[in-house]
PDB file of N, CA and C in Angstrom:
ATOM      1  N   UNK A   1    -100.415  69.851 -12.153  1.00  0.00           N
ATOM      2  CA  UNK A   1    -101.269  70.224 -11.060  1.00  0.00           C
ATOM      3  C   UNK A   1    -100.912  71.657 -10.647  1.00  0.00           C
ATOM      4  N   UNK A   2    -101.886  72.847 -10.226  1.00  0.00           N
ATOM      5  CA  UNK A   2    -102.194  73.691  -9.693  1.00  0.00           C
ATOM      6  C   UNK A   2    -101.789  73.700  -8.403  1.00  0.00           C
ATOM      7  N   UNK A   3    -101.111  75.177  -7.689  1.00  0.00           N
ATOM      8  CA  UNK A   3    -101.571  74.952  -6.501  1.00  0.00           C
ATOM      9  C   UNK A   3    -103.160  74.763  -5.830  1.00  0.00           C
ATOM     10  N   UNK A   4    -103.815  75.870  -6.546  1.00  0.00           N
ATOM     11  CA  UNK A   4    -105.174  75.619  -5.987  1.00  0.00           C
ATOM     12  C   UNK A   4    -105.904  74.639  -6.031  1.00  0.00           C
ATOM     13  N   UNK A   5    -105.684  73.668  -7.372  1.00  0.00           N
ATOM     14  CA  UNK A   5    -105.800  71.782  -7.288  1.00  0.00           C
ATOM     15  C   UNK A   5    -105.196  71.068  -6.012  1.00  0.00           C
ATOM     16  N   UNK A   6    -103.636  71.516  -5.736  1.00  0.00           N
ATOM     17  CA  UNK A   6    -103.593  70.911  -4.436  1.00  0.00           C
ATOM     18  C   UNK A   6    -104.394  70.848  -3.571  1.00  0.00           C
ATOM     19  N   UNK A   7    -104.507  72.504  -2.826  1.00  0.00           N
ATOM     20  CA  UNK A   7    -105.439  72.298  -1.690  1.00  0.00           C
ATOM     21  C   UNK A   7    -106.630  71.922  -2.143  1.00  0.00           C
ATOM     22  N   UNK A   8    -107.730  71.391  -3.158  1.00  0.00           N
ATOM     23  CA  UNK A   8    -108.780  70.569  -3.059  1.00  0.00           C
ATOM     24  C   UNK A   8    -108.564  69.091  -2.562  1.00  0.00           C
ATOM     25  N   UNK A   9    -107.175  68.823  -2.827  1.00  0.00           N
ATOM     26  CA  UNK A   9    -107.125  67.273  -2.797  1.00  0.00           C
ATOM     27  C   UNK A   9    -106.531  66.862  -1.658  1.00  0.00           C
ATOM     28  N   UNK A  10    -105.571  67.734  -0.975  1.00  0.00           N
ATOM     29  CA  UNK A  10    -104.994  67.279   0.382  1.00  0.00           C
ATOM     30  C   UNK A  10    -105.637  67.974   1.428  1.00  0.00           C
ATOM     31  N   UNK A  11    -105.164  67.852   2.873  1.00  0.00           N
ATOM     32  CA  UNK A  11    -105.769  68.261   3.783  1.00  0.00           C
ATOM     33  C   UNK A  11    -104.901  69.310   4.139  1.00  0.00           C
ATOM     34  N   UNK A  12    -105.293  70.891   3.215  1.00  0.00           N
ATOM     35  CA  UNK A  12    -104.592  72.064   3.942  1.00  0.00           C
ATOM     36  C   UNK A  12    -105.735  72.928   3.658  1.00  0.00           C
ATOM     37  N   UNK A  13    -104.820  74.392   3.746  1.00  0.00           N
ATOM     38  CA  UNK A  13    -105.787  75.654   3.962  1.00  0.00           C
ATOM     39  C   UNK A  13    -104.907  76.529   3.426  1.00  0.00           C
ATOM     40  N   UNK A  14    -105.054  77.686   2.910  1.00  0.00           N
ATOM     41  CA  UNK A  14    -104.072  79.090   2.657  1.00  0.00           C
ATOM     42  C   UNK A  14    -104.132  79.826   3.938  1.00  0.00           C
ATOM     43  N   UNK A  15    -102.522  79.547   4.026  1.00  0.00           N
ATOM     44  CA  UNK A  15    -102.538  81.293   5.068  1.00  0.00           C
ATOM     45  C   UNK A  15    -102.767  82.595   5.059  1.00  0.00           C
ATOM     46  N   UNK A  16    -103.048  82.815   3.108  1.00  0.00           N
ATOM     47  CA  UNK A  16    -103.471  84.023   2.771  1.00  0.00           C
ATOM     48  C   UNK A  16    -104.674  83.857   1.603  1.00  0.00           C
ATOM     49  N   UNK A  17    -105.461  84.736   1.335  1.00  0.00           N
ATOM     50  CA  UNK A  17    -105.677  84.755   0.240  1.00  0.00           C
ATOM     51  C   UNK A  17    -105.258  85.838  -0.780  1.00  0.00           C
ATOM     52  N   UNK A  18    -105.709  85.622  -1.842  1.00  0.00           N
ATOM     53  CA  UNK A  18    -105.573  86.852  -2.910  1.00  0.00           C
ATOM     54  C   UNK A  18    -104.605  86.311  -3.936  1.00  0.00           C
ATOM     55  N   UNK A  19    -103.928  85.247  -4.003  1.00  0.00           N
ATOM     56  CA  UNK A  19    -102.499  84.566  -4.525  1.00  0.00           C
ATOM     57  C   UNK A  19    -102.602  84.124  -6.202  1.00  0.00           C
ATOM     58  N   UNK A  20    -102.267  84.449  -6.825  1.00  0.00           N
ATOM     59  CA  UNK A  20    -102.125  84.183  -8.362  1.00  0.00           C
ATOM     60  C   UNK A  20    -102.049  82.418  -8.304  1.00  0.00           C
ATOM     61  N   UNK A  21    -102.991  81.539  -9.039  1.00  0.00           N
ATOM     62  CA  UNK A  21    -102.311  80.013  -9.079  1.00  0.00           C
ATOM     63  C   UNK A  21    -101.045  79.765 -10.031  1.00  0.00           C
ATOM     64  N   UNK A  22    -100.198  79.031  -9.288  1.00  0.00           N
ATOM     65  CA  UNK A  22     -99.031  78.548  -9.796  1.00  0.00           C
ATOM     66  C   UNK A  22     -99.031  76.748 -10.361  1.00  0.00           C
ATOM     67  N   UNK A  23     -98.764  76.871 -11.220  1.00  0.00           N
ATOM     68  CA  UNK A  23     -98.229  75.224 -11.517  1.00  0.00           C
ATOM     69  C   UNK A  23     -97.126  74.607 -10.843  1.00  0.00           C
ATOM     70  N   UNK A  24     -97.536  73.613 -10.220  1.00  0.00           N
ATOM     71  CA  UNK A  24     -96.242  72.757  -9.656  1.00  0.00           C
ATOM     72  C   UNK A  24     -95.366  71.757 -10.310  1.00  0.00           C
ATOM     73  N   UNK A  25     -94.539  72.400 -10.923  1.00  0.00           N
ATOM     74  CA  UNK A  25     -93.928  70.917 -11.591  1.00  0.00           C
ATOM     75  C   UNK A  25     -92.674  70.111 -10.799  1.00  0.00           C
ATOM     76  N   UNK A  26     -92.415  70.485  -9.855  1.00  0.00           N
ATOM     77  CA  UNK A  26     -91.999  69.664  -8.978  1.00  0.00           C
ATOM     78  C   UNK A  26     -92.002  69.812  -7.435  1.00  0.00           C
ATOM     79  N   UNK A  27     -91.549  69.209  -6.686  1.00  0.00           N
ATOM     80  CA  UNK A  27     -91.859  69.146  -5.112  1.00  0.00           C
ATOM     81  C   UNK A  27     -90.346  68.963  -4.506  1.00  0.00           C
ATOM     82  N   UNK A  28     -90.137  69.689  -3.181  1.00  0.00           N
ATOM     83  CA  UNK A  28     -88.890  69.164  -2.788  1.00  0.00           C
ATOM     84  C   UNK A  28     -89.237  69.302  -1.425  1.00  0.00           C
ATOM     85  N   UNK A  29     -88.873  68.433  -0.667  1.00  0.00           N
ATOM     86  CA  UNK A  29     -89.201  68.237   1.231  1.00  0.00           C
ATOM     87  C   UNK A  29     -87.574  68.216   1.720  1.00  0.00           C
ATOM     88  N   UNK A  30     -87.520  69.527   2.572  1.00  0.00           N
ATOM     89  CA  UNK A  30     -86.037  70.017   3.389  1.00  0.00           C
ATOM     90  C   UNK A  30     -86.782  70.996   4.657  1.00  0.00           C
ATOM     91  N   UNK A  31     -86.259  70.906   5.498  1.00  0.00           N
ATOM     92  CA  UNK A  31     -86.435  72.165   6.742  1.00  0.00           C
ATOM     93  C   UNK A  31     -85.307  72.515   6.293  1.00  0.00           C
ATOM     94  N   UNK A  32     -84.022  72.031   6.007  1.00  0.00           N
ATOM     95  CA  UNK A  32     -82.850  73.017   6.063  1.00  0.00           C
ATOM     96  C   UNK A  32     -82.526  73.834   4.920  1.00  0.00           C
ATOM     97  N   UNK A  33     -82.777  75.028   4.937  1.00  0.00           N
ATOM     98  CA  UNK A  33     -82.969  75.764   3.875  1.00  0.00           C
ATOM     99  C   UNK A  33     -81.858  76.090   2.786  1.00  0.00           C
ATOM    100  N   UNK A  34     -80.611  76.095   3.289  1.00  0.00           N
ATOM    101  CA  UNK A  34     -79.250  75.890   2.542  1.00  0.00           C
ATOM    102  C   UNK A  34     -79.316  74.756   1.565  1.00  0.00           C
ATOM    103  N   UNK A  35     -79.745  73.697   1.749  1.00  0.00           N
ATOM    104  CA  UNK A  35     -79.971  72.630   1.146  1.00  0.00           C
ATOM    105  C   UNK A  35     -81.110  72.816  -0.355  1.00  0.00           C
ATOM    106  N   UNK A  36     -82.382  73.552   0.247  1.00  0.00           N
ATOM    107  CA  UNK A  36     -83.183  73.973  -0.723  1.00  0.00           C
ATOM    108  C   UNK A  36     -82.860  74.921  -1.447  1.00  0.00           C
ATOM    109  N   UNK A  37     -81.992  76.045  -1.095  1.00  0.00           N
ATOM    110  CA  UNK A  37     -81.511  76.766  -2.389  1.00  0.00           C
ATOM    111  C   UNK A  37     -80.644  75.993  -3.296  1.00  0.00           C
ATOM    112  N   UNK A  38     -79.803  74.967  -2.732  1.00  0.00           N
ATOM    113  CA  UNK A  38     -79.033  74.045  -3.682  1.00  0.00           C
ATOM    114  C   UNK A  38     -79.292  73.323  -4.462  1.00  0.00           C
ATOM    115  N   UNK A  39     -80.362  72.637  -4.315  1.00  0.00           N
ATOM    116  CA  UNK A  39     -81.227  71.402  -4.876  1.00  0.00           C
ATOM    117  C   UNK A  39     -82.601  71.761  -5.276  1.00  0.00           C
ATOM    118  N   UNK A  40     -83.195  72.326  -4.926  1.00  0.00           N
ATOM    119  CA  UNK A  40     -84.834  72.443  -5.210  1.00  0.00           C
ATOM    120  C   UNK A  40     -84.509  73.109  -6.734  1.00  0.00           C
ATOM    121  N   UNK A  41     -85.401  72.468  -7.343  1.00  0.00           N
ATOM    122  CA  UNK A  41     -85.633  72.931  -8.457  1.00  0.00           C
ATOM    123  C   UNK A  41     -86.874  74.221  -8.764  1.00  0.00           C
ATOM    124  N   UNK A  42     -86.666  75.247  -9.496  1.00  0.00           N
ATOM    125  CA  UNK A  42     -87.243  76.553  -9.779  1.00  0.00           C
ATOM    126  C   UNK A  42     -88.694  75.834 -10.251  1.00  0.00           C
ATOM    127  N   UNK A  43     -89.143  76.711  -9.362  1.00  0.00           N
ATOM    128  CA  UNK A  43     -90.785  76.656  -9.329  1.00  0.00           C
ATOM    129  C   UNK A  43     -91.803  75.334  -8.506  1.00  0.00           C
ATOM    130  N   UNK A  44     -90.372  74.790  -7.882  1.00  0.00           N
ATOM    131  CA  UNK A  44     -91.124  73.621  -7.194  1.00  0.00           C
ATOM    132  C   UNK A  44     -91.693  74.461  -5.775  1.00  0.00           C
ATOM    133  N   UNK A  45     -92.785  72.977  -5.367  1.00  0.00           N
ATOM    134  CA  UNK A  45     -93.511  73.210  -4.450  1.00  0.00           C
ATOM    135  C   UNK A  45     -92.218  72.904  -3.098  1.00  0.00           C
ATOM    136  N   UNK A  46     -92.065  73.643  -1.821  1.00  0.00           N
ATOM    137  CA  UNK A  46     -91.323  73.483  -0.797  1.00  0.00           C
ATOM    138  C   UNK A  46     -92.257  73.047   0.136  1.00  0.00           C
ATOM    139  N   UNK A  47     -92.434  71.121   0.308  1.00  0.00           N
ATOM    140  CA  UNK A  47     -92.668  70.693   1.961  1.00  0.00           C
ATOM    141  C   UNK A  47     -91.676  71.488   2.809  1.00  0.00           C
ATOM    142  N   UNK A  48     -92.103  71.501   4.045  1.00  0.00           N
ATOM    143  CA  UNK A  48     -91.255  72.100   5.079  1.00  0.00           C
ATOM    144  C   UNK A  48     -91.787  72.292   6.592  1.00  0.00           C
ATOM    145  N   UNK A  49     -91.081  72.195   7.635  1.00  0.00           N
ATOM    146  CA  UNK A  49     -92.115  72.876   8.989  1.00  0.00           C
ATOM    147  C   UNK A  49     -91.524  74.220   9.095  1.00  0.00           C
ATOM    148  N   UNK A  50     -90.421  74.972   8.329  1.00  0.00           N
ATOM    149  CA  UNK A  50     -89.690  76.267   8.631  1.00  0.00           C
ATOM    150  C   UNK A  50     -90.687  77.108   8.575  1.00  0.00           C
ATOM    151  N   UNK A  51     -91.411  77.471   9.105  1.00  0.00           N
ATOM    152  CA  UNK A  51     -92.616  78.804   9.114  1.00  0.00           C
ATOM    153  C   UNK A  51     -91.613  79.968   9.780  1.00  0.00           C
ATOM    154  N   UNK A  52     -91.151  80.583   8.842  1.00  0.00           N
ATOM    155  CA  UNK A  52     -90.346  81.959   8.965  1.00  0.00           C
ATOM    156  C   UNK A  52     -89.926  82.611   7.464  1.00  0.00           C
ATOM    157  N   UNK A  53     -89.740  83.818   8.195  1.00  0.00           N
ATOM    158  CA  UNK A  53     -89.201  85.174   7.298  1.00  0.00           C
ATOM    159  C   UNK A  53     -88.457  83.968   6.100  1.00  0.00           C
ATOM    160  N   UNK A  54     -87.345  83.539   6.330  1.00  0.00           N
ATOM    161  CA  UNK A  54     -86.415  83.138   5.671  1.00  0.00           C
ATOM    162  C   UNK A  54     -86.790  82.107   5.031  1.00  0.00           C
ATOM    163  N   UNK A  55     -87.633  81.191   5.073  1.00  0.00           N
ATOM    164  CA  UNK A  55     -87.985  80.271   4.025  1.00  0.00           C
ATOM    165  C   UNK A  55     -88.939  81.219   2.879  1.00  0.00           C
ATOM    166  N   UNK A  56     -89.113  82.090   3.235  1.00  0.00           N
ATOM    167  CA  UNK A  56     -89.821  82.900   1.978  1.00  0.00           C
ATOM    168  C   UNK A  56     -88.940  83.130   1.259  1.00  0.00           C
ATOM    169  N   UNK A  57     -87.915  83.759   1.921  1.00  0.00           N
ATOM    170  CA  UNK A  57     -86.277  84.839   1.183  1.00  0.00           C
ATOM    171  C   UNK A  57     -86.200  83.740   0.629  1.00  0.00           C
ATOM    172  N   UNK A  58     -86.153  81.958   0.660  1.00  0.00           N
ATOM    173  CA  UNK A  58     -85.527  80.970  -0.287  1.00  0.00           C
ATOM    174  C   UNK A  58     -86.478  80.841  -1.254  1.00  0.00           C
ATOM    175  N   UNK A  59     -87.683  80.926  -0.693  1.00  0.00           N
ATOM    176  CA  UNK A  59     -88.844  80.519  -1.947  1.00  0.00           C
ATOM    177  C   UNK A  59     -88.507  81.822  -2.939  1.00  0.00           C
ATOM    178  N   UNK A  60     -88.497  82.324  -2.722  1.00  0.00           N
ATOM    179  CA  UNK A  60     -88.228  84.119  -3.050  1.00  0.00           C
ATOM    180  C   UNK A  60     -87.089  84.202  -4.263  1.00  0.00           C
ATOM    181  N   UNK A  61     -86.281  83.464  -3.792  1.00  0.00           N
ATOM    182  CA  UNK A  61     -85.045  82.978  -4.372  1.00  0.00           C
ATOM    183  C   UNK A  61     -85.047  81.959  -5.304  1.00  0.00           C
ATOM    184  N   UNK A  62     -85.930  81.401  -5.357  1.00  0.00           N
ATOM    185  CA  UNK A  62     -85.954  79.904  -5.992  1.00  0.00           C
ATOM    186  C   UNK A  62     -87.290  80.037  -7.294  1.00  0.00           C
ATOM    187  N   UNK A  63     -87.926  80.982  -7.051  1.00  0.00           N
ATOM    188  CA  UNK A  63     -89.069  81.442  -7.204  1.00  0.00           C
ATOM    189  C   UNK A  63     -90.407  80.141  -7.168  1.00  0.00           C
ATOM    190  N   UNK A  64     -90.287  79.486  -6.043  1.00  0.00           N
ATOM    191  CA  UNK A  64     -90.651  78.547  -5.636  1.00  0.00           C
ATOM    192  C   UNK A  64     -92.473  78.778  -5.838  1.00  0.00           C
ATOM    193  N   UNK A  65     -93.460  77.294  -6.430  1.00  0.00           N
ATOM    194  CA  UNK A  65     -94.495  77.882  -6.425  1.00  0.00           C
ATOM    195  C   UNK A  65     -95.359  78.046  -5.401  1.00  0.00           C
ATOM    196  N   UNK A  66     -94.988  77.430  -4.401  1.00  0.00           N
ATOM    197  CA  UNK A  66     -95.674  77.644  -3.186  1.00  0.00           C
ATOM    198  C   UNK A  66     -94.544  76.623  -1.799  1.00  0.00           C
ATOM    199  N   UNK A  67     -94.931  77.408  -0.555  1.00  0.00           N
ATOM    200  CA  UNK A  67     -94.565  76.354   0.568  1.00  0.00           C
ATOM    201  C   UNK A  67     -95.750  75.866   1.038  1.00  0.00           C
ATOM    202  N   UNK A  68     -95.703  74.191   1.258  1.00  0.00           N
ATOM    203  CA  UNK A  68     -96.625  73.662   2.318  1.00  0.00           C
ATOM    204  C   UNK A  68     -95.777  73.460   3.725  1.00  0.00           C
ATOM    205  N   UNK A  69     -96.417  74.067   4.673  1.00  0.00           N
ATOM    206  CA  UNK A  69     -96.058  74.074   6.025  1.00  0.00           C
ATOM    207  C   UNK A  69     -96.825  73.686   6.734  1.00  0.00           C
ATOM    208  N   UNK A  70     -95.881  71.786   7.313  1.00  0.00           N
ATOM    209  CA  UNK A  70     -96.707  70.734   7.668  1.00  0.00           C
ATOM    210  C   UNK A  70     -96.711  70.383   9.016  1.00  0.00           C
ATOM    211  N   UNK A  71     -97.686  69.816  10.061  1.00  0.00           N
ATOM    212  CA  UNK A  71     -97.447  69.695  11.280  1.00  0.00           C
ATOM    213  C   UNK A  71     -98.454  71.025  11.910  1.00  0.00           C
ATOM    214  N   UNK A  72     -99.592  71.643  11.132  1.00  0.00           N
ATOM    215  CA  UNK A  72     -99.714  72.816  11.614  1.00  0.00           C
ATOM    216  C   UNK A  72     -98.986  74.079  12.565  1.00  0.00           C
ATOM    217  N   UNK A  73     -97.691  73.885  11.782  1.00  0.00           N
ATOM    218  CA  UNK A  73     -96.831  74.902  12.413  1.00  0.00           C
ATOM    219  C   UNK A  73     -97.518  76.114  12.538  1.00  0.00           C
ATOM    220  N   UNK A  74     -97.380  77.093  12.563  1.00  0.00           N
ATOM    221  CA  UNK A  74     -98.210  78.334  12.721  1.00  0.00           C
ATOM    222  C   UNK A  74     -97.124  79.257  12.223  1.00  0.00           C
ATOM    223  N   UNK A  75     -97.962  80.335  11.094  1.00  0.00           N
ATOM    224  CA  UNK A  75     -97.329  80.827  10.426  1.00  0.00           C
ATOM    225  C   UNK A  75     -97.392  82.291  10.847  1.00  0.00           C
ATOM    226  N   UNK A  76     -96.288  83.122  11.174  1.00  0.00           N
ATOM    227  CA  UNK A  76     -96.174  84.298  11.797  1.00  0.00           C
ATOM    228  C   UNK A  76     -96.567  85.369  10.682  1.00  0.00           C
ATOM    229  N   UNK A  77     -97.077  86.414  10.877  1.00  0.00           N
ATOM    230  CA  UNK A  77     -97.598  87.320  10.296  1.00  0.00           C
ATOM    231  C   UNK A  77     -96.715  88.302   9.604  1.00  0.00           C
ATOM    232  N   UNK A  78     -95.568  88.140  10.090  1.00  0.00           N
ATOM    233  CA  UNK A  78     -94.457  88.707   9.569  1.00  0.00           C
ATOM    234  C   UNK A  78     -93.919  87.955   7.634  1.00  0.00           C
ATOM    235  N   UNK A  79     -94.197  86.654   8.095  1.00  0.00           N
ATOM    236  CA  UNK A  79     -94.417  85.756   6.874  1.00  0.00           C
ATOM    237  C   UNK A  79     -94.918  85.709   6.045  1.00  0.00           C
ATOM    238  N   UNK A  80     -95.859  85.980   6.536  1.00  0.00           N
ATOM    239  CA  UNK A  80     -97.505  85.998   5.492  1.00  0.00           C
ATOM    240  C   UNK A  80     -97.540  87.380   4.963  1.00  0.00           C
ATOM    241  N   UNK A  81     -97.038  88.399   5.775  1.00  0.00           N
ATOM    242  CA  UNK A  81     -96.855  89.934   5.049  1.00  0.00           C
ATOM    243  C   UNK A  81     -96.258  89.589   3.893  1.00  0.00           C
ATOM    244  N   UNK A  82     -95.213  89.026   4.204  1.00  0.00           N
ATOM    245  CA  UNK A  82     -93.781  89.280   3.429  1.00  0.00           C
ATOM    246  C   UNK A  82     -94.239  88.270   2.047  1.00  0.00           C
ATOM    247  N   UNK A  83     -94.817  87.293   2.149  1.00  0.00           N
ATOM    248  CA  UNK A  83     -95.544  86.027   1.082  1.00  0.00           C
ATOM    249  C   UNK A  83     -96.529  87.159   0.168  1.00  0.00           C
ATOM    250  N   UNK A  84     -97.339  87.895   0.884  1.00  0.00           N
ATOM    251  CA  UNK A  84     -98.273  88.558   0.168  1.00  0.00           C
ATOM    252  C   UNK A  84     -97.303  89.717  -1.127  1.00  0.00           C
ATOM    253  N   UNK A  85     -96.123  90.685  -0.738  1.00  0.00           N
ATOM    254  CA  UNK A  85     -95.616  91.127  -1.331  1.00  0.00           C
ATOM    255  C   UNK A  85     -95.108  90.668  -2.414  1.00  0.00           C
ATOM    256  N   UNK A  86     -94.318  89.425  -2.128  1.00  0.00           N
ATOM    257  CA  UNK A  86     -93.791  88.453  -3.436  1.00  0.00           C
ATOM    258  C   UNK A  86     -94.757  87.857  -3.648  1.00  0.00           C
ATOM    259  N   UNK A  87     -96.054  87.331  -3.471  1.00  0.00           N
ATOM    260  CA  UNK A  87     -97.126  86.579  -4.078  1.00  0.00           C
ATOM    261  C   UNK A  87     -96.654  85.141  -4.256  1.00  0.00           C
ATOM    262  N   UNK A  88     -96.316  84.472  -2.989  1.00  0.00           N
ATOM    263  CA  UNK A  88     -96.053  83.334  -2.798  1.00  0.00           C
ATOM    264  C   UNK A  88     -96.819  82.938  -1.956  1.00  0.00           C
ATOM    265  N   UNK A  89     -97.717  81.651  -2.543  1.00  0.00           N
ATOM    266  CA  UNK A  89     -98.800  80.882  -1.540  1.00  0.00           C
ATOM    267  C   UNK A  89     -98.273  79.970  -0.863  1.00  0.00           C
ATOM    268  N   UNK A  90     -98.692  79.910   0.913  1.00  0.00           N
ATOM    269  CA  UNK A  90     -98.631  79.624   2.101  1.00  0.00           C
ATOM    270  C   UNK A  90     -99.717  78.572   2.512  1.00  0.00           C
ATOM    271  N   UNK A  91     -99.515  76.948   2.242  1.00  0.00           N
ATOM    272  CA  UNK A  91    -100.507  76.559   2.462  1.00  0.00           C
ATOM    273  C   UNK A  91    -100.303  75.789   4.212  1.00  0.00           C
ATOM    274  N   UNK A  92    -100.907  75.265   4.455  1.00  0.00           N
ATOM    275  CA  UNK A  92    -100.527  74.854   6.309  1.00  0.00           C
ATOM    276  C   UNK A  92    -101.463  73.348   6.491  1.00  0.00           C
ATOM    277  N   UNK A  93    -100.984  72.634   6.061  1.00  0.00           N
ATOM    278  CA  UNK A  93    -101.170  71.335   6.796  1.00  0.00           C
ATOM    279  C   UNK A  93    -101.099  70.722   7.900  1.00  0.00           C
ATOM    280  N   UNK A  94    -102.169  69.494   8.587  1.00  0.00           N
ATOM    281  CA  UNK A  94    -101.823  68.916   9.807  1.00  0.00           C
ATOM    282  C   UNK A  94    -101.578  67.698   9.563  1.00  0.00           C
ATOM    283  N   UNK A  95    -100.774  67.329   8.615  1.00  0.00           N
ATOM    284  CA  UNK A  95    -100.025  65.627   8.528  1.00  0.00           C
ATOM    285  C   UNK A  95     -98.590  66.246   8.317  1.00  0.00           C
ATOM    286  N   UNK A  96     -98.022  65.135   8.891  1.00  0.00           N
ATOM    287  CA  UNK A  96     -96.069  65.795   8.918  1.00  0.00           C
ATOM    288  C   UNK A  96     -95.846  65.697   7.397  1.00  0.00           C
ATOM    289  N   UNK A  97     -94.873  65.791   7.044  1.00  0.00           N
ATOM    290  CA  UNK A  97     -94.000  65.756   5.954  1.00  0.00           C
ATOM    291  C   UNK A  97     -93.682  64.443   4.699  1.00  0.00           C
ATOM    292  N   UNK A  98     -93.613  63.664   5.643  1.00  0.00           N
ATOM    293  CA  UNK A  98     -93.648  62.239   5.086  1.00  0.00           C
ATOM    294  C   UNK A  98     -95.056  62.111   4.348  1.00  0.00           C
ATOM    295  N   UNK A  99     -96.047  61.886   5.276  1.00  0.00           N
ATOM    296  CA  UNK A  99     -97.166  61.875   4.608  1.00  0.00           C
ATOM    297  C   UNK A  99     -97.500  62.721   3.836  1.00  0.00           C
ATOM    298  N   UNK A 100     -97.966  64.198   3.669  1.00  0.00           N
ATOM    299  CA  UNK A 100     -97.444  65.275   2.541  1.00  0.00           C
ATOM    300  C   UNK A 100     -96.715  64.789   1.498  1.00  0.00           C
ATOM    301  N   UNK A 101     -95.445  64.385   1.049  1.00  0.00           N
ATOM    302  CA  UNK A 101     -94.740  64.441   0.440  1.00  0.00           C
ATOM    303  C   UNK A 101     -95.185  63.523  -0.273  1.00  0.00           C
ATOM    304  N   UNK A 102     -95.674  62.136   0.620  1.00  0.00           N
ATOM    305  CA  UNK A 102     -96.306  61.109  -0.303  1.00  0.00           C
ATOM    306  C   UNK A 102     -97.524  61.099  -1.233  1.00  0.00           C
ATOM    307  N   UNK A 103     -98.616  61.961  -0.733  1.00  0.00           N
ATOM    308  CA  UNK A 103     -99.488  62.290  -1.119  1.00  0.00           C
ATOM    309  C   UNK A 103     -99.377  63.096  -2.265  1.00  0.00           C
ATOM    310  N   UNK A 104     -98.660  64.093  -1.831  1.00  0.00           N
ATOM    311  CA  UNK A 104     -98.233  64.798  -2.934  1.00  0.00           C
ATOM    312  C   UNK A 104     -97.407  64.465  -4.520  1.00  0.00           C
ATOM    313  N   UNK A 105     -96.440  63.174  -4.173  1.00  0.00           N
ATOM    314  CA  UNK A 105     -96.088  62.372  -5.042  1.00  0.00           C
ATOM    315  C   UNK A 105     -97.148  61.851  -5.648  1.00  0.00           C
ATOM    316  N   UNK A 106     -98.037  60.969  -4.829  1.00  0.00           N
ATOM    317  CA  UNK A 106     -99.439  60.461  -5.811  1.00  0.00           C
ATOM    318  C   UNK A 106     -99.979  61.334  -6.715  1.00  0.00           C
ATOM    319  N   UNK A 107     -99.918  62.584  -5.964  1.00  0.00           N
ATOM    320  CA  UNK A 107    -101.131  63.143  -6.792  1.00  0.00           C
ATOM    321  C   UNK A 107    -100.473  63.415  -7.915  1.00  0.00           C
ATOM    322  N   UNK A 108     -98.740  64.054  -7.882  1.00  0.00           N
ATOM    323  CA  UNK A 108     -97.975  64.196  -9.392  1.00  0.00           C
ATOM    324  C   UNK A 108     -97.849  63.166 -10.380  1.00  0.00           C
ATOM    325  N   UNK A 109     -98.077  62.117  -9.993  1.00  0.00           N
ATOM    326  CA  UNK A 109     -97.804  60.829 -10.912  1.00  0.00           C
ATOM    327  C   UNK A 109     -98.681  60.067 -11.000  1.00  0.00           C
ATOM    328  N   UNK A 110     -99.702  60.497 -10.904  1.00  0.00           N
ATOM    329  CA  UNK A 110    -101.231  59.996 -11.161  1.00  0.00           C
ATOM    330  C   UNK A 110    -102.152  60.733 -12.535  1.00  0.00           C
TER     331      UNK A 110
END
């Protein structure tokens, strides 16, 4: 699956456009970001509510294929600058994490 397959199938939106599609071959759900540089696997998708500078610097780091940021957190512009430079897609959901994550499981193993 695509990111841009994701957002047809779940209930989000891009915080930006213009974004190259990435393949997701895996998913990892953490707010605590120490944890996701440890464990997340390269090129996975990051559930999360961290809408900041610094979950990019991890996606950034991880070369993660996209963050979903769930709970309609609101994503600061400082973020979305900084996403556009590295070309990391910002998608923003209004179901928490749990649900996300599950959905998102379906849709990988379906």
């Amino acid at each position: 699956m695509t990111v841009s397959e994701l957002t047809a199938k779940i209930e989000c939106k891009a915080a930006w456009d213009g974004w190259d599609d990435r393949d997701i071959p895996d998913v990892y759900t953490s707010d605590l970001l120490s944890d996701v540089m440890a464990h997340a696997a390269e090129g996975a998708l990051l559930i999360t509510i961290q809408a900041h500078k610094n979950t990019l610097a991890v996606a950034t780091l991880k070369d993660l294929s996209a963050i979903l940021v769930c709970s309609d957190r609101p994503v600061p512009e400082d973020m979305i600058s900084a996403a556009k430079d590295e070309g990391v897609p910002i998608l923003v959901t209004s179901i928490n994490q749990y649900e996300a994550s599950w959905r998102v499981h379906d849709l990988l193993t379906s």
